[in-house]
Protein backbone atom coordinates (compact mmCIF):
# COMPACT_ATOMS: atom_id res chain seq x y z
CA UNK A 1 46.20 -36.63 44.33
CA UNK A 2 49.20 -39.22 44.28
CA UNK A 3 48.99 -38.74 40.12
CA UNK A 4 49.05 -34.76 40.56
CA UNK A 5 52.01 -35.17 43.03
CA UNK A 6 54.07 -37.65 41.23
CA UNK A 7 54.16 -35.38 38.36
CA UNK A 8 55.84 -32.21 40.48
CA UNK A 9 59.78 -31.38 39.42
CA UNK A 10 61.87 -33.04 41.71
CA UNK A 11 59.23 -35.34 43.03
CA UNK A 12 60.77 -39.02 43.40
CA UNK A 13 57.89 -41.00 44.58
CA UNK A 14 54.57 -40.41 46.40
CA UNK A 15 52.33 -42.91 47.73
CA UNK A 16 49.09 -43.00 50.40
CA UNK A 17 49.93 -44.11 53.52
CA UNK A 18 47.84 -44.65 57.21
CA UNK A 19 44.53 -46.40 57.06
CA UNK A 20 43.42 -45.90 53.25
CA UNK A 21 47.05 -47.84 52.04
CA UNK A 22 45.92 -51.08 54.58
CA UNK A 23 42.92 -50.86 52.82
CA UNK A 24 40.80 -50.41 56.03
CA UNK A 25 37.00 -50.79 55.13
CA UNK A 26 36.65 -46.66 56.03
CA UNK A 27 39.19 -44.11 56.68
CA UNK A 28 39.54 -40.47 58.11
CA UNK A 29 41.41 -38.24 56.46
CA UNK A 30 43.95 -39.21 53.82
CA UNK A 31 48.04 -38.54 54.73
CA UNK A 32 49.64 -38.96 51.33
CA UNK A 33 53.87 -38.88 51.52
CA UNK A 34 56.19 -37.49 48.92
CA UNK A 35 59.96 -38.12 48.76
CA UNK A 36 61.62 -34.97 47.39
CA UNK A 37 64.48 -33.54 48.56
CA UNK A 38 62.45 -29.84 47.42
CA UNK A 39 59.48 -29.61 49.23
CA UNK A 40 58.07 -25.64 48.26
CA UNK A 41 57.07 -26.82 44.59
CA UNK A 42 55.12 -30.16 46.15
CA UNK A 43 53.10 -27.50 48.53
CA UNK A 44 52.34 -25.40 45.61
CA UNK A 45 51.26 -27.76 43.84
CA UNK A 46 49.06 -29.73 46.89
CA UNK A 47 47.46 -26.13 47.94
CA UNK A 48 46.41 -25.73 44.65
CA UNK A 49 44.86 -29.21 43.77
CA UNK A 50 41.24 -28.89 41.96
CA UNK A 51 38.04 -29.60 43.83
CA UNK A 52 39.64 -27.84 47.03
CA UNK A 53 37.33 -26.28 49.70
CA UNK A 54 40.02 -24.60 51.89
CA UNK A 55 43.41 -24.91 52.80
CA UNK A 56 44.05 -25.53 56.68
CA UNK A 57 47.73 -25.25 57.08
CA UNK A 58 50.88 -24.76 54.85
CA UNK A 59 54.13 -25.33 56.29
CA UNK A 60 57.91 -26.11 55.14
CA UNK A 61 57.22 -30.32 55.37
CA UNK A 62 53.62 -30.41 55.98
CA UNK A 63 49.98 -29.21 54.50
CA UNK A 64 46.61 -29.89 55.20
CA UNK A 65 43.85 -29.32 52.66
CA UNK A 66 39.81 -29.83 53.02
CA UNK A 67 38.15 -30.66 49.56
CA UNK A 68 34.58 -29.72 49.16
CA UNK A 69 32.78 -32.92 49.86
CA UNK A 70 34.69 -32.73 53.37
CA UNK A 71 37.26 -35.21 52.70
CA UNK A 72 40.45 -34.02 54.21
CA UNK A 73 44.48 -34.56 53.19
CA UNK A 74 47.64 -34.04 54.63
CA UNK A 75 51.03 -34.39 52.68
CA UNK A 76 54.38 -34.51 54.22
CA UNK A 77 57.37 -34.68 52.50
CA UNK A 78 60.46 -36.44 53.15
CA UNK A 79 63.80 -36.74 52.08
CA UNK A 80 64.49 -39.85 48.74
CA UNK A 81 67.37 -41.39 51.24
CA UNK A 82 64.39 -41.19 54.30
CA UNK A 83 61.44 -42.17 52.74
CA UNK A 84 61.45 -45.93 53.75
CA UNK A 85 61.27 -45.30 57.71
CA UNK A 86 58.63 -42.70 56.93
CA UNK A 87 56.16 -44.52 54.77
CA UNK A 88 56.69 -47.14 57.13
CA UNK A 89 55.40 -45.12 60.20
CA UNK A 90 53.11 -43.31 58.73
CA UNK A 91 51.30 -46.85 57.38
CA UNK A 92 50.85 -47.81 60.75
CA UNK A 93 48.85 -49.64 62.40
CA UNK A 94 50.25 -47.97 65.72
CA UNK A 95 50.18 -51.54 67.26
CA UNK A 96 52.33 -52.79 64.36
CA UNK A 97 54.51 -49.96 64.51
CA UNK A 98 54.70 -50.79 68.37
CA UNK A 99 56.23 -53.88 67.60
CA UNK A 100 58.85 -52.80 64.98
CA UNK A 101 60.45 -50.24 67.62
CA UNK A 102 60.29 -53.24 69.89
CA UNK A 103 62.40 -55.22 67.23
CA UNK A 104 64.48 -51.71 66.81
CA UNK A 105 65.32 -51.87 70.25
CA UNK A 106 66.21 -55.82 70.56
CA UNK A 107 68.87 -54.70 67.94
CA UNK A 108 70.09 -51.86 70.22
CA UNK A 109 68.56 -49.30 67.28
CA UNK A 110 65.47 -46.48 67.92
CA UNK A 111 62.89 -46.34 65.31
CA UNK A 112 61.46 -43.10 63.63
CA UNK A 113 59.69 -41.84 60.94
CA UNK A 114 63.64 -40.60 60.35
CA UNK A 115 65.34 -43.26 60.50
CA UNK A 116 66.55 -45.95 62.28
CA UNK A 117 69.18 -44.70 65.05
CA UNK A 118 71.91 -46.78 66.42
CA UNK A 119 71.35 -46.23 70.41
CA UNK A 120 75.16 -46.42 71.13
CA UNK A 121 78.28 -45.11 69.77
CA UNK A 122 77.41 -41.59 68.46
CA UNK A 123 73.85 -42.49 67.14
CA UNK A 124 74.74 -43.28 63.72
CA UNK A 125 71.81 -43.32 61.69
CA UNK A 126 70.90 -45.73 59.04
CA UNK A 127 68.93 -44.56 56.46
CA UNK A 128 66.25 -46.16 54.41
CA UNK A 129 65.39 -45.20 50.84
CA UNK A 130 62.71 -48.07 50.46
CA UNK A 131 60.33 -49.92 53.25
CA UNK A 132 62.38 -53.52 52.25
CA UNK A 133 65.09 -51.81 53.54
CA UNK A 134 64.03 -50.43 56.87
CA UNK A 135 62.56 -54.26 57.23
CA UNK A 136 65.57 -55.88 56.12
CA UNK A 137 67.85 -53.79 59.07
CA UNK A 138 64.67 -55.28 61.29
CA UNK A 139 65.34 -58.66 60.02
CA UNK A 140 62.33 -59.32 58.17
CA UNK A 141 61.38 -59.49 54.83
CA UNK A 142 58.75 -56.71 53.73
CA UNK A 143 55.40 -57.31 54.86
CA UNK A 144 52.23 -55.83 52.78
CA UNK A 145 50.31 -53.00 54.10
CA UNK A 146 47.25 -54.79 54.27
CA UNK A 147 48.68 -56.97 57.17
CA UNK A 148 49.98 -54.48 59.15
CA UNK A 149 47.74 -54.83 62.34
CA UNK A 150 49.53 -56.54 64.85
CA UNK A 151 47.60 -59.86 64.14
CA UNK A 152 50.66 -62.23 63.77
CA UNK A 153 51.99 -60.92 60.96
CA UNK A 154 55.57 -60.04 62.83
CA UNK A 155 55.53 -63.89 63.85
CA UNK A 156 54.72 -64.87 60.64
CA UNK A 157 57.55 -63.00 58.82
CA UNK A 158 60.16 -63.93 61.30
CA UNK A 159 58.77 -68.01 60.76
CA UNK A 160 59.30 -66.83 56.75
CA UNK A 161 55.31 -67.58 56.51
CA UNK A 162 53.56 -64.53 55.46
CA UNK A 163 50.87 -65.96 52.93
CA UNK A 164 50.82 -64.93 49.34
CA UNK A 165 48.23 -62.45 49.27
CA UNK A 166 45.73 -62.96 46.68
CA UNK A 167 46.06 -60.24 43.49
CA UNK A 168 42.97 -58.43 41.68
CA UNK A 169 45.42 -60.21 38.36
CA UNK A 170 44.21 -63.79 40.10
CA UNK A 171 40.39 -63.39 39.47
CA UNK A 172 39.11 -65.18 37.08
CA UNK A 173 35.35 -64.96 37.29
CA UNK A 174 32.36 -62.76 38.77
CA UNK A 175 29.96 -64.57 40.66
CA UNK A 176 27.29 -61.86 41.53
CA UNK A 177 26.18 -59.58 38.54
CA UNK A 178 22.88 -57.67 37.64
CA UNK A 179 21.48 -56.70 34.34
CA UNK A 180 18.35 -55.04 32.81
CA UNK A 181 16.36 -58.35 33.13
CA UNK A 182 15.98 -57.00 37.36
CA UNK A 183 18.00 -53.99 38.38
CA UNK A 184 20.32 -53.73 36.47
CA UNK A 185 21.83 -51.20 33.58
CA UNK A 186 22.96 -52.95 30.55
CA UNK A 187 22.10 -56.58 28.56
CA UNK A 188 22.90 -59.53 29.23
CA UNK A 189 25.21 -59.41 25.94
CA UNK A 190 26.44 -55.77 27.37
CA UNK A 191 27.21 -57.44 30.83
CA UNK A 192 29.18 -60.39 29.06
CA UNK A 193 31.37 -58.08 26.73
CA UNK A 194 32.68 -55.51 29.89
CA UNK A 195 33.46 -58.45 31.84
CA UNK A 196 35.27 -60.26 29.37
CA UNK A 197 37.21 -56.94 28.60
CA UNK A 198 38.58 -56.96 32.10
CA UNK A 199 40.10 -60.62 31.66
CA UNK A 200 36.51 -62.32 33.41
CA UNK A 201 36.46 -65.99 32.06
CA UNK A 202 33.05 -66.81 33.57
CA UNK A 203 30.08 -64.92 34.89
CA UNK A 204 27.52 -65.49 36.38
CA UNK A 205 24.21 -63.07 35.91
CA UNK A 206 22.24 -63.13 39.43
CA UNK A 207 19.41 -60.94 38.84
CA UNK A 208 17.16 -61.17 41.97
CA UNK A 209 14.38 -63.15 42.38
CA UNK A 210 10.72 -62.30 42.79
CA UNK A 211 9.80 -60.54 46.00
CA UNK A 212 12.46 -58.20 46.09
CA UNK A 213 9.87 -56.32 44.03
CA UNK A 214 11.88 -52.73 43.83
CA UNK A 215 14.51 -54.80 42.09
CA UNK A 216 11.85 -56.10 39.09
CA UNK A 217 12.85 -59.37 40.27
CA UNK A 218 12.49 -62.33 38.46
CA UNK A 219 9.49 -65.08 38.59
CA UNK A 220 10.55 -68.64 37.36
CA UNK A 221 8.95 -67.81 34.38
CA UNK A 222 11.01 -65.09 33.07
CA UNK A 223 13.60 -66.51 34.72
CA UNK A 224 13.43 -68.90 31.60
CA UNK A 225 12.51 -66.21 29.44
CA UNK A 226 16.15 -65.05 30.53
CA UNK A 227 17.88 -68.51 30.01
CA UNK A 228 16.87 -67.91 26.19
CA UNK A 229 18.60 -64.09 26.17
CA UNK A 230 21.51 -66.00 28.09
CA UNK A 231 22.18 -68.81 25.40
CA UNK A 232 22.18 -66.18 22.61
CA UNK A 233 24.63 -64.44 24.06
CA UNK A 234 26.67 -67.45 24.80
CA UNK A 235 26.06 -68.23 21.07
CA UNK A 236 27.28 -64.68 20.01
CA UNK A 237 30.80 -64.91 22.38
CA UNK A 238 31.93 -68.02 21.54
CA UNK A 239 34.29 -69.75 24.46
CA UNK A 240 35.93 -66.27 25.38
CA UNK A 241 33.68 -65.87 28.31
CA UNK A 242 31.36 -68.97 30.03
CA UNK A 243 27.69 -67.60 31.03
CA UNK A 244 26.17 -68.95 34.15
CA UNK A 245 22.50 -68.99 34.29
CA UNK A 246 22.17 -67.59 38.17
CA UNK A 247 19.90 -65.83 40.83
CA UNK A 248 20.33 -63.83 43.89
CA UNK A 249 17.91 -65.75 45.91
CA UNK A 250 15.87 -63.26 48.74
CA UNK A 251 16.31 -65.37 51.83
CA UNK A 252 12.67 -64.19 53.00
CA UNK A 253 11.36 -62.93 56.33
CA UNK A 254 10.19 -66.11 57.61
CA UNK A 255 13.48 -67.92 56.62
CA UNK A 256 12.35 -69.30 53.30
CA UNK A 257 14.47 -68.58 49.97
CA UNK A 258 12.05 -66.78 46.99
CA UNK A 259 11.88 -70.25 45.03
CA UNK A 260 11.46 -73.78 45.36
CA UNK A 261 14.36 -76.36 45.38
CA UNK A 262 13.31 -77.90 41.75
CA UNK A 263 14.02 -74.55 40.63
CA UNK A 264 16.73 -74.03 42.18
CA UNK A 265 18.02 -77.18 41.32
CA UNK A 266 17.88 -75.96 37.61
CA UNK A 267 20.32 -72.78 37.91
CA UNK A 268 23.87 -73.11 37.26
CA UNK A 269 24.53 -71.33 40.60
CA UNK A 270 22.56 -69.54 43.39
CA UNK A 271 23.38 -67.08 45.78
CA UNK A 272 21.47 -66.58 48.66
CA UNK A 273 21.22 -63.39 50.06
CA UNK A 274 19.58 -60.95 52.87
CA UNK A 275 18.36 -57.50 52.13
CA UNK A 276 15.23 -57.34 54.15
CA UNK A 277 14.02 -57.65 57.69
CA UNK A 278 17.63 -56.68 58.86
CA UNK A 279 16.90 -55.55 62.57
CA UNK A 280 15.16 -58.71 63.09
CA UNK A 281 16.33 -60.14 66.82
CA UNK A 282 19.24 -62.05 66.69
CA UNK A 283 18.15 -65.77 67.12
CA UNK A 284 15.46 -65.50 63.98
CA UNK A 285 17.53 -63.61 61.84
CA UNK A 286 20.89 -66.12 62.19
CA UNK A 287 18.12 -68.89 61.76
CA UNK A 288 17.17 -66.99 58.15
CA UNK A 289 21.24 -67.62 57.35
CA UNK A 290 21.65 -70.86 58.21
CA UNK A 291 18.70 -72.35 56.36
CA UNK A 292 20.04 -71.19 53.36
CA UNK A 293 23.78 -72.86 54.49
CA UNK A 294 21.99 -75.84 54.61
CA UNK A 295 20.33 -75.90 51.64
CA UNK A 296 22.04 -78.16 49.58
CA UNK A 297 21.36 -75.81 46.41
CA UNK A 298 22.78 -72.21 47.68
CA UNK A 299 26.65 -72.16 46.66
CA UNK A 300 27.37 -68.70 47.93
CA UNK A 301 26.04 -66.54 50.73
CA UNK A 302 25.78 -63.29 49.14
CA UNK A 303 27.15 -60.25 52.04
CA UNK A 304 26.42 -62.07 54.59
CA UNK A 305 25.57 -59.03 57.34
CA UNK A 306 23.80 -57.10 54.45
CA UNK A 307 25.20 -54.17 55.84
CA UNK A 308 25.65 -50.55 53.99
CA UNK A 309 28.30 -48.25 55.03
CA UNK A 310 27.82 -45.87 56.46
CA UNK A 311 24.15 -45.84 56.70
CA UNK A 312 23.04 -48.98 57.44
CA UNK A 313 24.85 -51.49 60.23
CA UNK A 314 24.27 -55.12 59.46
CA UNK A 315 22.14 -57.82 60.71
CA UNK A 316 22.92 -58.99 64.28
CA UNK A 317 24.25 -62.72 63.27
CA UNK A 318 25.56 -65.29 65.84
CA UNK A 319 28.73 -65.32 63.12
CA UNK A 320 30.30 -67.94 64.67
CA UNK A 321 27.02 -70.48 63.99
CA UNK A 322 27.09 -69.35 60.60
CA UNK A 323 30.88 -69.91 59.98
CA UNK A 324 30.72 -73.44 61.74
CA UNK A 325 27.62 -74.22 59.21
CA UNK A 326 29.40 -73.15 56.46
CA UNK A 327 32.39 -75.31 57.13
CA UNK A 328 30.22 -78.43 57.47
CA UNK A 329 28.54 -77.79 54.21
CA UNK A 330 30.94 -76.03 51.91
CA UNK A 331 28.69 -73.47 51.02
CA UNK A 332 30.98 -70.27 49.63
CA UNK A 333 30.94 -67.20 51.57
CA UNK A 334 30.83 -63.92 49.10
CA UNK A 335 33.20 -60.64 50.04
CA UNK A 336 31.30 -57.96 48.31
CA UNK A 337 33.45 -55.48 46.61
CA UNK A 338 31.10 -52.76 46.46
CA UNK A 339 33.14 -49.77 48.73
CA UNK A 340 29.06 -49.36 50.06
CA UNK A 341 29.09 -53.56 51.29
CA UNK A 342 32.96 -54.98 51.93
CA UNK A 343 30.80 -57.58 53.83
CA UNK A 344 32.06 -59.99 55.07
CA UNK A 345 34.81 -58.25 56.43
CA UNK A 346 38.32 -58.54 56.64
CA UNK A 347 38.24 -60.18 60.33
CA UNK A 348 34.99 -62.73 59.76
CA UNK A 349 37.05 -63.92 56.44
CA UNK A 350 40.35 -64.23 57.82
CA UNK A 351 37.94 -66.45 60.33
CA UNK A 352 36.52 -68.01 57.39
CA UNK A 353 40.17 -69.05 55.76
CA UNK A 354 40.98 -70.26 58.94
CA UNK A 355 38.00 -73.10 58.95
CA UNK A 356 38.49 -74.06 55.17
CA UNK A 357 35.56 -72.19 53.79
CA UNK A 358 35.45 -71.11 50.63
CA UNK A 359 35.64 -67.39 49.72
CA UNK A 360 34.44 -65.66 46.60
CA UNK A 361 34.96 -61.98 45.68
CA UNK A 362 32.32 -60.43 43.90
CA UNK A 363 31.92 -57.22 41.92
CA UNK A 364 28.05 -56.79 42.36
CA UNK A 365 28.29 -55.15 39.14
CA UNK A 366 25.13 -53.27 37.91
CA UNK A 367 27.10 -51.51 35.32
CA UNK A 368 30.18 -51.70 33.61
CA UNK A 369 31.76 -48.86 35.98
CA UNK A 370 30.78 -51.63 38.63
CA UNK A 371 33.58 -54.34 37.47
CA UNK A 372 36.21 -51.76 38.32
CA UNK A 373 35.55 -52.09 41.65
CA UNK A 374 36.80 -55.50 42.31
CA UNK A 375 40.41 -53.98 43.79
CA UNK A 376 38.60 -53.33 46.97
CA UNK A 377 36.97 -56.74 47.47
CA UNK A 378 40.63 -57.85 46.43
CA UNK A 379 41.75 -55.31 49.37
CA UNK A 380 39.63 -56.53 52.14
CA UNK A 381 40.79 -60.46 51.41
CA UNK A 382 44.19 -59.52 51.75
CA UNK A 383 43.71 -57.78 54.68
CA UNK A 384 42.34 -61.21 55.63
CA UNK A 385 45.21 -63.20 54.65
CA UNK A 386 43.72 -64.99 52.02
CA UNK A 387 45.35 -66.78 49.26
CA UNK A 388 43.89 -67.46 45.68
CA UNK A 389 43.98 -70.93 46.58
CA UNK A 390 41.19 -69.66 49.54
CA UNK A 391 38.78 -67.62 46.59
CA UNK A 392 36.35 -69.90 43.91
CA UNK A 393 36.39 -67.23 41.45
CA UNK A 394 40.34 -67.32 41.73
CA UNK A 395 40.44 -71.32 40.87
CA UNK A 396 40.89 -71.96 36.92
CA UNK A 397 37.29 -72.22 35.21
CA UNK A 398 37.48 -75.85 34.66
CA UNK A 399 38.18 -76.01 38.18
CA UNK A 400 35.28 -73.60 39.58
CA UNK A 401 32.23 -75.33 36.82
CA UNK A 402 33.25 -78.51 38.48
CA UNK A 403 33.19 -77.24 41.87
CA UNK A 404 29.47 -75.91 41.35
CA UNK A 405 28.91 -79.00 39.14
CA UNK A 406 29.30 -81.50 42.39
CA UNK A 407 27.21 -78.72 44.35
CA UNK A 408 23.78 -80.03 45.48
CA UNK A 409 24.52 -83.10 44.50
């Protein structure tokens, strides 16, 4: 829609705003401003967008559209020399918004999605063309969508500490990947190529393991069978991309994982995972977790809550057990970049930053269209502060094969 919009005569800049530009894990409807100083040809061209059920309103400044899967969008458009204050409202969060009028005000100036409005004298306005702008008259430097929530991020700009939020550009590896060998769609070799394409310097293949049975996982046996396709690729590629020889471990129903250690011991990294057995009470089921914490050969806990949005809630963990046992044992907690998983979440990982715990953002690919969504694994770590420095698949290669290297032993 943004594309379509940007494209309009006259049209000079359009961007989301609200809940889907901080990258919330869902959103309503999607409000989508456009700085023009004509709006009738942006209308036009918004009431007329493909793939559009019905139109609910039309005005001079403001439409609303319904698309035919439901999803609904609202445009406003906006003066170039006012587009600043308004992208900055309509971003939100309300509570952050709350405190930028309360900054306004300490300043003796009125915030709107307007302008900013000197309160005495003849309420001179002073108008923004950009959000650094409408920050800078606030006294703070810009602060990223993402952290717009009202969780310290005023403080921290005002301190001059706002962290430097991790970029999709910063990862260097994918740590959770399928292929044909369980449930996946392409080779091993196939797998390899798309990730390297997209910049990937390692990756590790976790094809499930053996009673996950709808997945085809793997027994030990072809498990080794596998090692054989892996090392032929690895032979093929050269030193543009490292292999890892890996396995989503099922952490079973009874709170074993799907192999034994001397098996596990042999992988070049494991990730530990729940999928079954979900609505288990919530004593037993944080139990399941924390085993596999403590088992010195799991490196990553694979979505933690196993949860499926919007159909399926996850498990009922005692998170704050599980985030103490993963700081004592430096086991890597996985944000899932699958728009369907986002799990952990952007408040349990800001949680997890906060104790020291490693973080790694993985794809989940099944197919190549998979890799591409990494951004919003990316989006839900920013919204969690996080840093590269925080994120295993971030870390140079050298530096995460050494990392697993020391793991387990």
């Amino acid at each position: 829609i943004v594309g379509v919009l940007k494209g309009v005569k006259g049209v000079v800049d359009a961007q989301p705003a609200g809940s889907l530009r901080r990258m919330r894990s869902t959103v309503g409807d999607l409000d989508i401003l456009v700085a023009s100083k004509d709006s009738k040809p942006v209308m036009e061209a918004f009431t007329k967008l493909s793939g559009l059920n019905r139109v609910l309103g039309r005005g001079e400044t403001k439409s609303s559209v319904e698309f035919n899967d439901g999803v609904r969008a609202q445009v406003w458009v906006h003066p170039p020399e006012r587009f600043g204050t308004a992208l900055l409202y309509a971003t939100g969060s309300k509570d952050h918004n709350v405190r930028l009028r309360e900054l306004a005000l300490e300043k003796g100036l009125s915030l709107s999605e307007h302008a900013l409005t000197k309160d005495k004298g003849d309420g001179d306005e002073i108008l923004c063309a950009s959000e650094e702008e409408a920050y800078k008259v606030l006294g703070l430097p810009w602060i990223p969508p993402e952290l717009r929530e009202d969780r310290g991020e005023i403080q921290a700009a005002k301190a001059n500490k706002l962290p430097k939020l991790i970029e999709v550009k910063d990862i260097k590896a994918d740590l959770q990947t399928h292929t044909t060998w369980s449930d996946g769609k392409l080779s091993v070799l196939e797998m390899a190529i798309a990730a390297r394409k997209r910049g990937i310097k390692v990756i590790a293949f976790t094809d499930h393991s053996v009673s996950l049975g709808v997945t085809g996982g793997l027994s030990m046996e072809r498990h080794t069978e596998q090692q054989a396709d892996i090392e032929a690729a690895q032979r093929e590629l050269g030193d543009s991309i490292r292999i890892l020889h890996a396995s989503e471990v099922e952490i079973k129903a009874d709170g074993s994982l799907d192999y034994p250690d001397e098996f596990l011991a042999s992988l070049d990294l494991v990730v530990a995972s729940l999928h079954t057995s979900l609505r288990q009470p919530r004593e037993r089921v944080t139990q399941r977790v924390l085993n596999a914490i403590r088992n010195p050969h799991v490196d990553i806990i694979g979505h933690p809550t196993g949860r499926l949005i919007p159909d399926r809630e996850g498990a009922d963990l005692d998170m704050e057990a599980l985030l103490k046992a993963a700081a004592e044992t430096g086991v890597a907690l996985e944000i899932n970049a699958s728009p369907y998983r986002l799990d952990l979440d952007d408040v349990y990982a800001r949680r997890a930053k906060e104790l020291g715990i490693p973080l790694s953002i993985n794809t989940d690919s099944h197919s190549e269209a998979d890799f591409d969504m990494l951004p919003y694994g990316v989006a839900i770590a920013r919204r969690a502060w996080v840093e590269a420095k925080d994120v295993i698949n971030a870390w140079p290669p050298a530096k995460l094969l050494d990392w697993l290297a020391k793991r387990g032993k």
